[in-house]
C-alpha atoms as a PDB file:
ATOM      1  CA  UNK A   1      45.544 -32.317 -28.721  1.00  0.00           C
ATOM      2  CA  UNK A   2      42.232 -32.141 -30.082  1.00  0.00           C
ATOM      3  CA  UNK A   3      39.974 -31.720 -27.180  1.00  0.00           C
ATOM      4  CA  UNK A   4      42.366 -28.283 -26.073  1.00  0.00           C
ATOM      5  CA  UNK A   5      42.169 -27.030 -29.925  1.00  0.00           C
ATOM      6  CA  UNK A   6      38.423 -27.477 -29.851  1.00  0.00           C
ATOM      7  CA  UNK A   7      38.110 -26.044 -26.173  1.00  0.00           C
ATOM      8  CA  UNK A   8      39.896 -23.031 -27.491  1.00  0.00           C
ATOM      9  CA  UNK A   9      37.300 -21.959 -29.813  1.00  0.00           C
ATOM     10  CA  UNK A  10      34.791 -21.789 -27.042  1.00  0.00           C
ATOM     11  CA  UNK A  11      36.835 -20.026 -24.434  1.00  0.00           C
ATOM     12  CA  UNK A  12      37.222 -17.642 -26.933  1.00  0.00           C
ATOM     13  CA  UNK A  13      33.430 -16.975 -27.819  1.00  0.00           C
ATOM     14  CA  UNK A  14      33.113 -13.838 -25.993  1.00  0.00           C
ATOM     15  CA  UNK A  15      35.866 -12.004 -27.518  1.00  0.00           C
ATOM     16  CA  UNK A  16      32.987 -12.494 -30.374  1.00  0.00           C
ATOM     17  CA  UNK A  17      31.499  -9.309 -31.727  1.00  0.00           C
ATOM     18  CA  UNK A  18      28.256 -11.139 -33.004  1.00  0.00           C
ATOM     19  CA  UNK A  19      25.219 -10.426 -30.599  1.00  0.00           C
ATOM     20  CA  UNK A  20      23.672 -13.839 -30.867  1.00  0.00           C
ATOM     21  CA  UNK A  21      27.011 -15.456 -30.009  1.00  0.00           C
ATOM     22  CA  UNK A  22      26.448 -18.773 -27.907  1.00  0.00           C
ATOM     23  CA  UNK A  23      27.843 -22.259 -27.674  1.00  0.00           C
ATOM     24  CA  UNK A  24      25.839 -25.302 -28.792  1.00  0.00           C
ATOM     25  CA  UNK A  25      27.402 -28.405 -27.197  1.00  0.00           C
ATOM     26  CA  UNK A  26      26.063 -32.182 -27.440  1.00  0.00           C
ATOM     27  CA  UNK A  27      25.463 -32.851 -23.755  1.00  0.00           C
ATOM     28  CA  UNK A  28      25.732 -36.878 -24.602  1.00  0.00           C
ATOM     29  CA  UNK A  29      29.368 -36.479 -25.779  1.00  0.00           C
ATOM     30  CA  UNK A  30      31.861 -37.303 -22.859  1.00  0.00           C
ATOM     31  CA  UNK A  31      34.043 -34.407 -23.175  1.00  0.00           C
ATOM     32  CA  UNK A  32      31.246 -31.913 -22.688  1.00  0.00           C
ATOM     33  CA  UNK A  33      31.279 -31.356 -18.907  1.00  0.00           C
ATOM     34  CA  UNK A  34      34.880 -30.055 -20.104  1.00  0.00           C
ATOM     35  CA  UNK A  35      34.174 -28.126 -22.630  1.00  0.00           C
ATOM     36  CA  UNK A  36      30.723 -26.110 -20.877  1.00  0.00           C
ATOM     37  CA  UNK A  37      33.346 -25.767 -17.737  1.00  0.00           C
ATOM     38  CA  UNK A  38      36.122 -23.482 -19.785  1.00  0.00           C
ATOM     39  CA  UNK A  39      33.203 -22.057 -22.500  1.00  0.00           C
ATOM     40  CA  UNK A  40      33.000 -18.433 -22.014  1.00  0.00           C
ATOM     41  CA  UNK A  41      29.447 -16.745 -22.772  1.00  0.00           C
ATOM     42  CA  UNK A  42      26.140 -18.125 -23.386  1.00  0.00           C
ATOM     43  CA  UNK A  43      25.866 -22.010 -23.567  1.00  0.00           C
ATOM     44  CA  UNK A  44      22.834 -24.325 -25.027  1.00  0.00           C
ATOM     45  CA  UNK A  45      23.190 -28.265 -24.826  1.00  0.00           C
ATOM     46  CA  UNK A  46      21.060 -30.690 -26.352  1.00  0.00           C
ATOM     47  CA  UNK A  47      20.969 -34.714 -26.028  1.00  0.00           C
ATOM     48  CA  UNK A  48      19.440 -37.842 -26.707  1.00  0.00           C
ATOM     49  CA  UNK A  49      19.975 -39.922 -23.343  1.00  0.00           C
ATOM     50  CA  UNK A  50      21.520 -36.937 -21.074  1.00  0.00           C
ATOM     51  CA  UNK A  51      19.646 -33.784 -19.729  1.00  0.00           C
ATOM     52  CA  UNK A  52      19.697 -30.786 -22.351  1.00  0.00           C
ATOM     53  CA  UNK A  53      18.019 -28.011 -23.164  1.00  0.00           C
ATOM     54  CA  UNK A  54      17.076 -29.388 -26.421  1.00  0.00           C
ATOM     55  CA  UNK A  55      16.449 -33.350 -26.562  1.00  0.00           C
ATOM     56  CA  UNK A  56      15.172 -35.774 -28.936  1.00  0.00           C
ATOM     57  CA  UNK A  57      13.035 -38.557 -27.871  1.00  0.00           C
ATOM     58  CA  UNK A  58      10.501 -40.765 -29.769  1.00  0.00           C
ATOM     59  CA  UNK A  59      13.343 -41.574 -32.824  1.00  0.00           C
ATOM     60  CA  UNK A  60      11.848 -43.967 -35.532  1.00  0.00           C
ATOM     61  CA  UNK A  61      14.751 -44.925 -38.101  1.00  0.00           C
ATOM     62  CA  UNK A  62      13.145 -46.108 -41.281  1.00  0.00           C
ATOM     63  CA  UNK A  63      14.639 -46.396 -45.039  1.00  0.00           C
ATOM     64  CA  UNK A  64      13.153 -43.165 -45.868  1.00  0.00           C
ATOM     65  CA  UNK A  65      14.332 -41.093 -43.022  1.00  0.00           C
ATOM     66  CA  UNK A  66      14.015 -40.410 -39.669  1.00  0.00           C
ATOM     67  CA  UNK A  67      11.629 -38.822 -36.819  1.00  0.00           C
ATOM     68  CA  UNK A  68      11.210 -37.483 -33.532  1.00  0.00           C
ATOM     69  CA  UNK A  69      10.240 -34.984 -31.081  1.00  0.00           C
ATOM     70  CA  UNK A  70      12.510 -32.423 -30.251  1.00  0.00           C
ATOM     71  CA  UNK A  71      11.964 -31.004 -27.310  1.00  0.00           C
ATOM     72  CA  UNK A  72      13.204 -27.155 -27.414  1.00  0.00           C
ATOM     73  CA  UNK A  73      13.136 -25.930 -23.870  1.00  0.00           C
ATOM     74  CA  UNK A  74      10.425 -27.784 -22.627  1.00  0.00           C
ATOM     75  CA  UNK A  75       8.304 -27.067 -25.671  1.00  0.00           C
ATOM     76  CA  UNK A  76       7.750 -30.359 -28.368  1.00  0.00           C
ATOM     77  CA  UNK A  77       7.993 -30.241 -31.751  1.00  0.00           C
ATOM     78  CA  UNK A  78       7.591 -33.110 -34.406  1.00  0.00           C
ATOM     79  CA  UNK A  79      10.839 -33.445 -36.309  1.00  0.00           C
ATOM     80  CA  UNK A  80      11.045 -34.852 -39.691  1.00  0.00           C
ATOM     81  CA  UNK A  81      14.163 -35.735 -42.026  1.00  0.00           C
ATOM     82  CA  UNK A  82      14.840 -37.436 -44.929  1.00  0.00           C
ATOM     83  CA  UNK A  83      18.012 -38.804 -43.456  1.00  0.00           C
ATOM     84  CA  UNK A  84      19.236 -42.033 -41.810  1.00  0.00           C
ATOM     85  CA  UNK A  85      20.873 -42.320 -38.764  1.00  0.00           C
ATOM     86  CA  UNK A  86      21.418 -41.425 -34.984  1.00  0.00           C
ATOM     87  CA  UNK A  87      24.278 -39.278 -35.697  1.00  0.00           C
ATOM     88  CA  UNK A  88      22.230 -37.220 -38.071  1.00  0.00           C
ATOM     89  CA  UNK A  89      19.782 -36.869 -35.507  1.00  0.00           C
ATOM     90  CA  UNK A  90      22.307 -34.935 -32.910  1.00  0.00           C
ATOM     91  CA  UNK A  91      23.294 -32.900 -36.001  1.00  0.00           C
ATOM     92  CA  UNK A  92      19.625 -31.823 -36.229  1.00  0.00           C
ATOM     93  CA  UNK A  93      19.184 -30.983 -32.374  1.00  0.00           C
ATOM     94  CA  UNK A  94      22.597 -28.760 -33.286  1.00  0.00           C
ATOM     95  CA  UNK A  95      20.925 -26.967 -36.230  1.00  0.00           C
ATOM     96  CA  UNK A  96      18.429 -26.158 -34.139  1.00  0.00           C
ATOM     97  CA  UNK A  97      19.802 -25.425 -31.103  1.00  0.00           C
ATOM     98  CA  UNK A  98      22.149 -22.573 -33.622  1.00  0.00           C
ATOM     99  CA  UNK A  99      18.988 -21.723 -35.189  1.00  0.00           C
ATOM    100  CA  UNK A 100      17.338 -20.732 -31.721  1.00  0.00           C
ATOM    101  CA  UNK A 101      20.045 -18.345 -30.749  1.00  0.00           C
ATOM    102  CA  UNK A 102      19.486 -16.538 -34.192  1.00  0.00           C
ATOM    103  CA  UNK A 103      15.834 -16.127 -33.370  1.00  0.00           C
ATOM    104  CA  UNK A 104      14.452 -18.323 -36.149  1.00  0.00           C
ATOM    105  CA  UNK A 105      10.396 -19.225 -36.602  1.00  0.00           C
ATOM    106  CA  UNK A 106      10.368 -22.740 -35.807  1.00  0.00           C
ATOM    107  CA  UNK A 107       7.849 -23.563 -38.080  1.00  0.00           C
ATOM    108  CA  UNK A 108      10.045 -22.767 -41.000  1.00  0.00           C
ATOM    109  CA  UNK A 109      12.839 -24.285 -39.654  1.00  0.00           C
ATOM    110  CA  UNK A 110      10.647 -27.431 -39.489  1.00  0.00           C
ATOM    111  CA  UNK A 111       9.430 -27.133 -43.049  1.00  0.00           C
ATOM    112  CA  UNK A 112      13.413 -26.782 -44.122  1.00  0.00           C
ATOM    113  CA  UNK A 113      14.587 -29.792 -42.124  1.00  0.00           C
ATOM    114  CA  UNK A 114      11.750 -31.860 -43.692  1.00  0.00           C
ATOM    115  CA  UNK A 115      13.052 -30.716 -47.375  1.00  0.00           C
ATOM    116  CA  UNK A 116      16.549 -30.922 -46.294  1.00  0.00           C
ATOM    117  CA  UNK A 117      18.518 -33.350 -48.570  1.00  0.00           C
ATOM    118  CA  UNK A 118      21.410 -33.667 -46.413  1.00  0.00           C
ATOM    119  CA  UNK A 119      25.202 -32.688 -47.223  1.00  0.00           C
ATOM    120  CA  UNK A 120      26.749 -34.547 -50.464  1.00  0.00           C
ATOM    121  CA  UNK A 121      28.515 -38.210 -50.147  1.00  0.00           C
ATOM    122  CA  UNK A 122      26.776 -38.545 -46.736  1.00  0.00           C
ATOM    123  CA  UNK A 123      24.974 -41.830 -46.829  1.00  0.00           C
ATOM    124  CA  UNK A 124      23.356 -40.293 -50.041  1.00  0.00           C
ATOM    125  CA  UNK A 125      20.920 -42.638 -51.109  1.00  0.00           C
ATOM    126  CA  UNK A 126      20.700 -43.291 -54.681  1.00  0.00           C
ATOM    127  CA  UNK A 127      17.213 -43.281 -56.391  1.00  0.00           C
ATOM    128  CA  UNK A 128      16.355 -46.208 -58.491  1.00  0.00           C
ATOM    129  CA  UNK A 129      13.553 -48.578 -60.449  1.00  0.00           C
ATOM    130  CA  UNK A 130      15.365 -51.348 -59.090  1.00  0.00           C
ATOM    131  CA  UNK A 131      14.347 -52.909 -55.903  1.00  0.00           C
ATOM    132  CA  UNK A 132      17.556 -52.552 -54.457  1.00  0.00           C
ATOM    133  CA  UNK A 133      19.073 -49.617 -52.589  1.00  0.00           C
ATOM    134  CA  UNK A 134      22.162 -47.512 -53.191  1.00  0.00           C
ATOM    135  CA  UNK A 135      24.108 -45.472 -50.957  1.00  0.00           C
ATOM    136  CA  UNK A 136      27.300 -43.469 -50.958  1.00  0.00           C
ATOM    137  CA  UNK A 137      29.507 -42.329 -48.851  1.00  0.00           C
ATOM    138  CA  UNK A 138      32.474 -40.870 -47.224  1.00  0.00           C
ATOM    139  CA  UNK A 139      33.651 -42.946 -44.665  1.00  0.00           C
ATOM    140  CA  UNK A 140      36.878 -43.825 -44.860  1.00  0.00           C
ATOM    141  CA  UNK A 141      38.050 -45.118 -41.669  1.00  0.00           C
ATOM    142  CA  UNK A 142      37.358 -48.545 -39.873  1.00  0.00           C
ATOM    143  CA  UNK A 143      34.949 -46.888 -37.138  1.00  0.00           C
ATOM    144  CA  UNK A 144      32.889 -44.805 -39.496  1.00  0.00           C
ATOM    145  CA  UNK A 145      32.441 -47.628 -41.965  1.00  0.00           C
ATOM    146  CA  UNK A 146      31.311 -49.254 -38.632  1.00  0.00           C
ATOM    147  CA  UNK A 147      28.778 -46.909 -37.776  1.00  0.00           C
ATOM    148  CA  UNK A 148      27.563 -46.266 -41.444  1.00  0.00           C
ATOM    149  CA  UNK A 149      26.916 -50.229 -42.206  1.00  0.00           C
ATOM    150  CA  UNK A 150      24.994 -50.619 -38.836  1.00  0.00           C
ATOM    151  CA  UNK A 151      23.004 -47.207 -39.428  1.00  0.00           C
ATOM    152  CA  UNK A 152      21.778 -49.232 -43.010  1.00  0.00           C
ATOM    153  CA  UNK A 153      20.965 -52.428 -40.846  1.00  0.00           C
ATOM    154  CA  UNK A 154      18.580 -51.053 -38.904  1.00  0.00           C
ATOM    155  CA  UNK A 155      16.417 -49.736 -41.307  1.00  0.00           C
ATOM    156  CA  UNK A 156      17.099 -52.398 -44.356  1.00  0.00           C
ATOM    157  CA  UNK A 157      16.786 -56.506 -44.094  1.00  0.00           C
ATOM    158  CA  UNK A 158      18.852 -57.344 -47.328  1.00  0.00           C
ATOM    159  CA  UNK A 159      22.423 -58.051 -47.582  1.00  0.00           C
ATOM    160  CA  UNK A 160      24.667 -55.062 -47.024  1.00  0.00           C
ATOM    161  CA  UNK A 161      27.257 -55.004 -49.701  1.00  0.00           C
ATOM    162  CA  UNK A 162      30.034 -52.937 -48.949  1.00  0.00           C
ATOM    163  CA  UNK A 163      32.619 -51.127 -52.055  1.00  0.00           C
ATOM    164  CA  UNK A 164      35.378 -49.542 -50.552  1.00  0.00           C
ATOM    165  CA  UNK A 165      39.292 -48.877 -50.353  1.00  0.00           C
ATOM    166  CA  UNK A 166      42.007 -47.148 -48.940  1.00  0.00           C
ATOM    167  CA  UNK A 167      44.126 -44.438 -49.792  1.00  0.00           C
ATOM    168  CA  UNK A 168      47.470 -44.419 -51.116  1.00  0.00           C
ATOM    169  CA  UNK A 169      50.301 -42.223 -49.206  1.00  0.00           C
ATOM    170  CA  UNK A 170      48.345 -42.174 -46.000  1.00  0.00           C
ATOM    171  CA  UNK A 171      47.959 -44.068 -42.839  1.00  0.00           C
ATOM    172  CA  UNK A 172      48.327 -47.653 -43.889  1.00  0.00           C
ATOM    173  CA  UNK A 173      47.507 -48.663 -40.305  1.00  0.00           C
ATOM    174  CA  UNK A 174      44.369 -48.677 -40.867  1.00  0.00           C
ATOM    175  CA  UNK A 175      43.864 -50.764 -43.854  1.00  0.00           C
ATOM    176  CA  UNK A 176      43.575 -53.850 -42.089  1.00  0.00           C
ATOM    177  CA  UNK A 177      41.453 -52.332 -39.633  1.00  0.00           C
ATOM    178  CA  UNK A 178      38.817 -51.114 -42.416  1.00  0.00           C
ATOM    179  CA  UNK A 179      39.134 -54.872 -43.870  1.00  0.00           C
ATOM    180  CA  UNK A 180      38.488 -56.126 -40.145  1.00  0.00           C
ATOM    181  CA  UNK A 181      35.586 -53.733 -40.136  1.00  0.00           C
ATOM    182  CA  UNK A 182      33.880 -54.807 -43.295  1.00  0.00           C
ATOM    183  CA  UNK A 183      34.431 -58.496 -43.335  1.00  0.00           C
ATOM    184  CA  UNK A 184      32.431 -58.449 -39.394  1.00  0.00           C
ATOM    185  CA  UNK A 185      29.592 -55.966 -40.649  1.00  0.00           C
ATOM    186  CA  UNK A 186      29.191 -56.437 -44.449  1.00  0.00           C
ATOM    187  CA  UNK A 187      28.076 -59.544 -45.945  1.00  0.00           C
ATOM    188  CA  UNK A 188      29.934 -59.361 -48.298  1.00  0.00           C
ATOM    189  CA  UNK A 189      32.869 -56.554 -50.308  1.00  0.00           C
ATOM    190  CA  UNK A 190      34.223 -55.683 -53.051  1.00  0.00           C
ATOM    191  CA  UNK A 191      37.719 -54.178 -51.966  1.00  0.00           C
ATOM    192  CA  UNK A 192      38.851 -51.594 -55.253  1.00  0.00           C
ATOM    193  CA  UNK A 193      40.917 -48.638 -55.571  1.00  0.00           C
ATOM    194  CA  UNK A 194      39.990 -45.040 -53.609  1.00  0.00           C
ATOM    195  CA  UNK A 195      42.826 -42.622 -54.646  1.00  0.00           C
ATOM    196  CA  UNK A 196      46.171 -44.576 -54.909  1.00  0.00           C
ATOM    197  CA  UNK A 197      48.134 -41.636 -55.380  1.00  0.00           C
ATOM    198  CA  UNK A 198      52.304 -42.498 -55.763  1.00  0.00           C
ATOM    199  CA  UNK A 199      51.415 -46.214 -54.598  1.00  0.00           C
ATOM    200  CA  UNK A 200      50.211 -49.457 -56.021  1.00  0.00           C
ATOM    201  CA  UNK A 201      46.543 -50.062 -56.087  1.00  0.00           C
ATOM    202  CA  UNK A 202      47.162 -53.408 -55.522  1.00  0.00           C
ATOM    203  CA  UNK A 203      49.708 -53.386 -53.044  1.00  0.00           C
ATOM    204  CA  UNK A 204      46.995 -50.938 -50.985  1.00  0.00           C
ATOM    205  CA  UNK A 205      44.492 -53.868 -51.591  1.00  0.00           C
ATOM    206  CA  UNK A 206      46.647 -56.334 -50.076  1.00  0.00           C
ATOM    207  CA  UNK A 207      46.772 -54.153 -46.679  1.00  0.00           C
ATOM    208  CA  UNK A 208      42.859 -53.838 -47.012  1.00  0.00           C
ATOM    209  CA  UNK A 209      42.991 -57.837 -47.313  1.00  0.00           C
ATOM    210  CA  UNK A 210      45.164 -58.903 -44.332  1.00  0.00           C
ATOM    211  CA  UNK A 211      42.026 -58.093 -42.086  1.00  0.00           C
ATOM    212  CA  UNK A 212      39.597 -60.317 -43.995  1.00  0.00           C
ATOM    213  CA  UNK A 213      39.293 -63.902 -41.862  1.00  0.00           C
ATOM    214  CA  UNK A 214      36.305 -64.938 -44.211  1.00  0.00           C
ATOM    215  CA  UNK A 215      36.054 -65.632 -47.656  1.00  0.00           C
ATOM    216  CA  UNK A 216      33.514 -62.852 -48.453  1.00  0.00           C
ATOM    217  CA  UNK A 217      34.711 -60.747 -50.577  1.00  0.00           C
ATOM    218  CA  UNK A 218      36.324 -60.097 -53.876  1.00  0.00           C
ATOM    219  CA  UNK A 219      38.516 -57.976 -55.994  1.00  0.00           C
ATOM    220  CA  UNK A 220      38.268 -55.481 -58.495  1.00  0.00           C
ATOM    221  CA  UNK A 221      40.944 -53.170 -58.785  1.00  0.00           C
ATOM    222  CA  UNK A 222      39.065 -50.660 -61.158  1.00  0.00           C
ATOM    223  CA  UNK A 223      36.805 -48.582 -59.448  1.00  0.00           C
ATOM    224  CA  UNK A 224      34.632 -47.822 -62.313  1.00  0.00           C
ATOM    225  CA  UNK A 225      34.190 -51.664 -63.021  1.00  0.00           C
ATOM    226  CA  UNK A 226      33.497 -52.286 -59.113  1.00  0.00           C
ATOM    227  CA  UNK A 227      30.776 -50.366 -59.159  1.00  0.00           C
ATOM    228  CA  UNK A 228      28.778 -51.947 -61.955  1.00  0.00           C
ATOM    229  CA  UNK A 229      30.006 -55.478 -60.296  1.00  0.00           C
ATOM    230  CA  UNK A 230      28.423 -54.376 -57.005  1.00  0.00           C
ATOM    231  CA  UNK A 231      25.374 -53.205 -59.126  1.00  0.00           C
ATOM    232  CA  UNK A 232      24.713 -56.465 -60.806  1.00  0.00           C
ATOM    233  CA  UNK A 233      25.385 -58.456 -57.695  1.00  0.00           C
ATOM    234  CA  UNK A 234      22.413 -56.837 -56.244  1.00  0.00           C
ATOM    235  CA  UNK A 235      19.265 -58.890 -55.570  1.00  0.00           C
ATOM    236  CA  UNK A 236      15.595 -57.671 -54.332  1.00  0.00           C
ATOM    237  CA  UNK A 237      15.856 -56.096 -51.246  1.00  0.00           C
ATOM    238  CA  UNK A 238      19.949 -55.656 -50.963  1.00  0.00           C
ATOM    239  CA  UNK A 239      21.994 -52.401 -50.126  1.00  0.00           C
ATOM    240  CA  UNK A 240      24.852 -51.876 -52.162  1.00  0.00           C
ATOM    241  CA  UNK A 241      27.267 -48.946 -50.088  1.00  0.00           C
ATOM    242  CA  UNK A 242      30.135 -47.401 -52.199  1.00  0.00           C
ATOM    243  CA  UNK A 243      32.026 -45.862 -49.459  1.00  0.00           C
ATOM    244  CA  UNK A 244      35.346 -43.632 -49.006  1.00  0.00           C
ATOM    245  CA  UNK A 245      35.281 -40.948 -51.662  1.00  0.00           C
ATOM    246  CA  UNK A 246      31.602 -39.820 -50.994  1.00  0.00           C
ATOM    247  CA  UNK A 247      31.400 -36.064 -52.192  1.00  0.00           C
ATOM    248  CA  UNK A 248      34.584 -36.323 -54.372  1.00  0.00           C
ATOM    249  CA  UNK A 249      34.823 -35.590 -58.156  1.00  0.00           C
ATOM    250  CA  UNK A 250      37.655 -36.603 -58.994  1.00  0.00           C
ATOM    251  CA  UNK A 251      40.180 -40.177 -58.008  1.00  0.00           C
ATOM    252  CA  UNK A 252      44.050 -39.355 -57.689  1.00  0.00           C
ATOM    253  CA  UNK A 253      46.216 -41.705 -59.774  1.00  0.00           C
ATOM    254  CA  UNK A 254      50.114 -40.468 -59.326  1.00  0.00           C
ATOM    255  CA  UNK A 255      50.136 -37.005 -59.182  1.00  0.00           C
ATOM    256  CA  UNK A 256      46.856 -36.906 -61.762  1.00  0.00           C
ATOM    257  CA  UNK A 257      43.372 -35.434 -60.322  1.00  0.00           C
ATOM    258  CA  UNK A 258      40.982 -37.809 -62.862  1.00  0.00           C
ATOM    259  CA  UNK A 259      37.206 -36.738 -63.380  1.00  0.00           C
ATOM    260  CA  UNK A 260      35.550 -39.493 -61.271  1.00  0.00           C
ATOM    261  CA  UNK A 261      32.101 -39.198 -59.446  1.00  0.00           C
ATOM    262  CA  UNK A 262      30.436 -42.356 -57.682  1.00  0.00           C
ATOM    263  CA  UNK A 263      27.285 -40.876 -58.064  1.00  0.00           C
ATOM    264  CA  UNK A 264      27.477 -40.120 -61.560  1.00  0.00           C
ATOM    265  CA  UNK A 265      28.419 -43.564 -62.193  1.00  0.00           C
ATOM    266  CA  UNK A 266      25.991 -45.465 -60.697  1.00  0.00           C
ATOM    267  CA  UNK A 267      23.128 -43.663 -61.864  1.00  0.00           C
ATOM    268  CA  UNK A 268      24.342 -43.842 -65.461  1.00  0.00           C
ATOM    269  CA  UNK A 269      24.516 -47.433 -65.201  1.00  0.00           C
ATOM    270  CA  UNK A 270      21.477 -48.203 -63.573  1.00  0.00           C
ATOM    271  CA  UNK A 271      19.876 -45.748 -66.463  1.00  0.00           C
ATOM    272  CA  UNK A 272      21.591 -47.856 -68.367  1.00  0.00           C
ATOM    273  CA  UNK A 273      20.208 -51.146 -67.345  1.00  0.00           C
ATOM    274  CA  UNK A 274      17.253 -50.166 -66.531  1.00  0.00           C
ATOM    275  CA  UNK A 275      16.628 -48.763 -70.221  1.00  0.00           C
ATOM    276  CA  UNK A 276      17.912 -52.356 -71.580  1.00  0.00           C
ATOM    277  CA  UNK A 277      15.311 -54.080 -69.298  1.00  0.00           C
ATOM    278  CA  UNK A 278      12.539 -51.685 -70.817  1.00  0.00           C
ATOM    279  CA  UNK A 279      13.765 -52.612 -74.312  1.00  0.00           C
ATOM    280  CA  UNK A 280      13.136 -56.405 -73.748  1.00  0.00           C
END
C-alpha cells in the first residue's frame, strides 16, 4: 500500500551517503506519528495546527498570494509567496525545512520564495487586461477539484467557473464523482474533452454528466472552443478555472499526442480580444 511504499523511503535514509541526509515530515498529516516512528536518521517536522519544529501561523490568503510567519525553530520569519492556497503553504514550510538541513542563508531563501512563480499548471494564474481572473490547473480528480475551487473562493467573490473533463481509458469511476464535485462548488461548468484517448469524447461526457443534479452547466465537446466559451462568459470580477491537463502540451486523441497548451490558448485569445476592444 501506499503508506508502507512511502515509509520505506524513510527507513531507508540512513543507508544514505549524503551528510545532510534528514527527513522532513508534515507533522499535521495523520500518518506522521507512523512514519517519524519507523524513519531512520535525523527527522524535522513542520505544521500549521500541530507542534513542529517549523510552523506557520499568521496565514493571510489573498488573490495575489499568500503570507505568514514561519517559525524555524523558535526563530520568526515573514514569509511571502505569490501563490494561493493552504496546501502551498505546507509545501513552503517543506522547502524550508529541506533547505535548513542544507545549511541555506535564510534571507535568500526568503528573497527566492517571494520571486518564486510556483510549478507549471498549478493553479497558474493567467495575467490579463480584463477584470476577470484565469487559472489553470491540474486537478483531475473529484477531491482536488474540491480543494482547488474552494482555495479560489476564499480569496475571489465572483462566480467560479469551472472547464474540465475526464480522461478516456482510465478510471471511469470517478467521472460522476468530478461532475458531483463541480456542480456543488462551481457555479457553473463547462464539461469538454481532456485526453479521450481510444474512447468517445462524448460518451466520457455523459459519465462526467450523471453527477450533475442542477442545471448549471453546459457542453462543449471541443476543448479549444470551451475555452474561448468560458472566456466570453466571463463578467467583472469572475474566475474562469480550466482544470485537468494543467502543465500538459499536448491532448491525446486515439493513439495521436496533438500540440495543445491551455495556457497558450487562453492568452492568445484574450490578446486577441483584448486587441479588438483597443481597435474600437
Amino acid at each position: 500500500d501506499y503508506l508502507s511504499a512511502k515509509t520505506r523511503l524513510f527507513s531507508q535514509l540512513s543507508e544514505s551517503e549524503h551528510k545532510n541526509r534528514a527527513a522532513v515530515i508534515n507533522a499535521d498529516d495523520p500518518a506522521s506519528s507512523y512514519i517519524l516512528k519507523h524513519t531512520k536518521g535525523r527527522a524535522l517536522t513542520y505544521a500549521i495546527t500541530a507542534q513542529g519544529d517549523i510552523t506557520a501561523s499568521d496565514i493571510r490568503l489573498t488573490s495575489d498570494g499568500t503570507s505568514f510567519i514561519a517559525t524555524i525553530f523558535g526563530q520568526p520569519v515573514n514569509i511571502q509567496i505569490p501563490l494561493l492556497g493552504i496546501h502551498n503553504v505546507y509545501n513552503t514550510l517543506a522547502a524550508i525545512g529541506a533547505a535548513y538541513t542544507l545549511g541555506a542563508d535564510f534571507d535568500q531563501l526568503r528573497d527566492k520564495l517571494y520571486t518564486f512563480k510556483g510549478v507549471p499548471g498549478r493553479l497558474n494564474k493567467i495575467e490579463a487586461a480584463r477584470n476577470f481572473s484565469v487559472y489553470v490547473d491540474y486537478a483531475h480528480t473529484d477531491d482536488a477539484l474540491k480543494q482547488v475551487i474552494l482555495t479560489i473562493k476564499k480569496v475571489h467573490e465572483g462566480r467560479v467557473i469551472v472547464l474540465f473533463g475526464c480522461g478516456g481509458d482510465r478510471d471511469r469511476t470517478k467521472r460522476p464523482l468530478m461532475g458531483t464535485t463541480v456542480c456543488k462548488y462551481a457555479d457553473y461548468a463547462i464539461i469538454t474533452s481532456d485526453n479521450p484517448r481510444s474512447e468517445n469524447p462524448l460518451a466520457i461526457i455523459e459519465d462526467i454528466k450523471k453527477g450533475f443534479w442542477k442545471d448549471n452547466y453546459c457542453i462543449e465537446p471541443d476543448r479549444k472552443s470551451a475555452i474561448k466559451l468560458g472566456l466570453d462568459l466571463c463578467k467583472k470580477g469572475d474566475v474562469l478555472l480550466v482544470a485537468g491537463k494543467g502543465h500538459e502540451k499536448y491532448q491525446i486523441i486515439g493513439d495521436v499526442l496533438y500540440p495543445f497548451d491551455d495556457e497558450q490558448i487562453i492568452k492568445e485569445y484574450l490578446r486577441g480580444t483584448e486587441s479588438c476592444a483597443q481597435a474600437r
